[in-house]
C-alpha atoms as a PDB file:
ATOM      1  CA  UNK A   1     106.907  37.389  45.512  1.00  0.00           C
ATOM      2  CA  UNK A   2     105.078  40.425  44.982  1.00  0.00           C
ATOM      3  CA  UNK A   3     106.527  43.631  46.941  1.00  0.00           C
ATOM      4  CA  UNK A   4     104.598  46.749  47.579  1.00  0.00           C
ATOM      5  CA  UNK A   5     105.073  50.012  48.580  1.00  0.00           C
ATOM      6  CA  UNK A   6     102.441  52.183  50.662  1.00  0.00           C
ATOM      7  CA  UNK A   7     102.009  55.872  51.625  1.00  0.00           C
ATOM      8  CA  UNK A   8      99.771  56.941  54.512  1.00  0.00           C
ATOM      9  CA  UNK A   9      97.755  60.372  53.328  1.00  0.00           C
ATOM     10  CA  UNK A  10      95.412  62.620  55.366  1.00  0.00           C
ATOM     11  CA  UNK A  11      92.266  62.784  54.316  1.00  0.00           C
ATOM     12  CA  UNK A  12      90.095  66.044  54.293  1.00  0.00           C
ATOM     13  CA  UNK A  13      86.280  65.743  54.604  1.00  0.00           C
ATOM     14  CA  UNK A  14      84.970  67.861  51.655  1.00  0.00           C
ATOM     15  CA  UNK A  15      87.730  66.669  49.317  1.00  0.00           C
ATOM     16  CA  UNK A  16      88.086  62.491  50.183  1.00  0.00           C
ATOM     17  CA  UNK A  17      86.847  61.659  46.585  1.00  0.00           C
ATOM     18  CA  UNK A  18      89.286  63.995  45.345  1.00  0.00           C
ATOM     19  CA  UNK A  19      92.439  62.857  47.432  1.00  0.00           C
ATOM     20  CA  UNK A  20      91.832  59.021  46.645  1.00  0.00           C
ATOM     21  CA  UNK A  21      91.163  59.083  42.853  1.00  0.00           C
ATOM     22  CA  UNK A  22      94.519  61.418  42.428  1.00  0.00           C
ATOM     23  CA  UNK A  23      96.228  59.028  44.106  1.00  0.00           C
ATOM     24  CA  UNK A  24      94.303  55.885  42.405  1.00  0.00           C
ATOM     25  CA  UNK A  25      95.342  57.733  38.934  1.00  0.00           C
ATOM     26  CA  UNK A  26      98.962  56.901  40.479  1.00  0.00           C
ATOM     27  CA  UNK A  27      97.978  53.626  40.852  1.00  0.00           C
ATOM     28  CA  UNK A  28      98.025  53.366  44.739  1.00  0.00           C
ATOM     29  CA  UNK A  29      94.810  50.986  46.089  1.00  0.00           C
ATOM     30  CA  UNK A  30      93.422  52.301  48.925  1.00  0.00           C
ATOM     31  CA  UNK A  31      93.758  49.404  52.245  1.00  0.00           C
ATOM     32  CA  UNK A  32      92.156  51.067  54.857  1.00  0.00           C
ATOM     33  CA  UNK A  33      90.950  54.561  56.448  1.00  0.00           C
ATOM     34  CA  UNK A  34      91.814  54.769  60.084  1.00  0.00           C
ATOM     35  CA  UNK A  35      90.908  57.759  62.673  1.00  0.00           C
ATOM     36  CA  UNK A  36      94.533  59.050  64.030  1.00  0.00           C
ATOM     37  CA  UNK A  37      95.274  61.604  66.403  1.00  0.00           C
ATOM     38  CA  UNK A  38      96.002  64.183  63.943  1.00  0.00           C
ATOM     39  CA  UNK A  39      92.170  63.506  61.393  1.00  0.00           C
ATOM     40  CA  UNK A  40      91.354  60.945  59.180  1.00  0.00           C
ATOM     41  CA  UNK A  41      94.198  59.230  57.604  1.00  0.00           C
ATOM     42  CA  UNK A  42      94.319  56.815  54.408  1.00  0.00           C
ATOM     43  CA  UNK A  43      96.468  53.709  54.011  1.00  0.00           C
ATOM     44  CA  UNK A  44      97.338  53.073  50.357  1.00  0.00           C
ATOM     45  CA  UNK A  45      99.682  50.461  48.551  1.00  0.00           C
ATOM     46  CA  UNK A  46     101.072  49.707  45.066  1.00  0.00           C
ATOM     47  CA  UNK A  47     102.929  47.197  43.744  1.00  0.00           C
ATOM     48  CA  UNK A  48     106.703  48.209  44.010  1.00  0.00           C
ATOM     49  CA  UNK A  49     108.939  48.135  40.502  1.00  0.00           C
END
């Protein structure tokens, strides 16, 4: 069974390409972007191992 492991990142407006494709470089997929109380925040996951 494959197991991930995930990292929740803020996101800044002028710099979202940016943020993702540093952390896609890590291989991290992004899942979702939600709207929290703190700004926009990114859901990402990698496989774990």
């Amino acid at each position: 069974m494959q197991k991930w492991e995930y990292v929740t990142v803020p996101l800044i407006e002028h710099a979202t390409q940016e943020i993702l494709n540093n952390w896609g470089e890590d291989g991290y997929e992004l899942v979702t972007v939600l709207q929290g109380p703190q700004g926009i925040v990114a859901y990402l996951k990698r496989p774990k191992g």
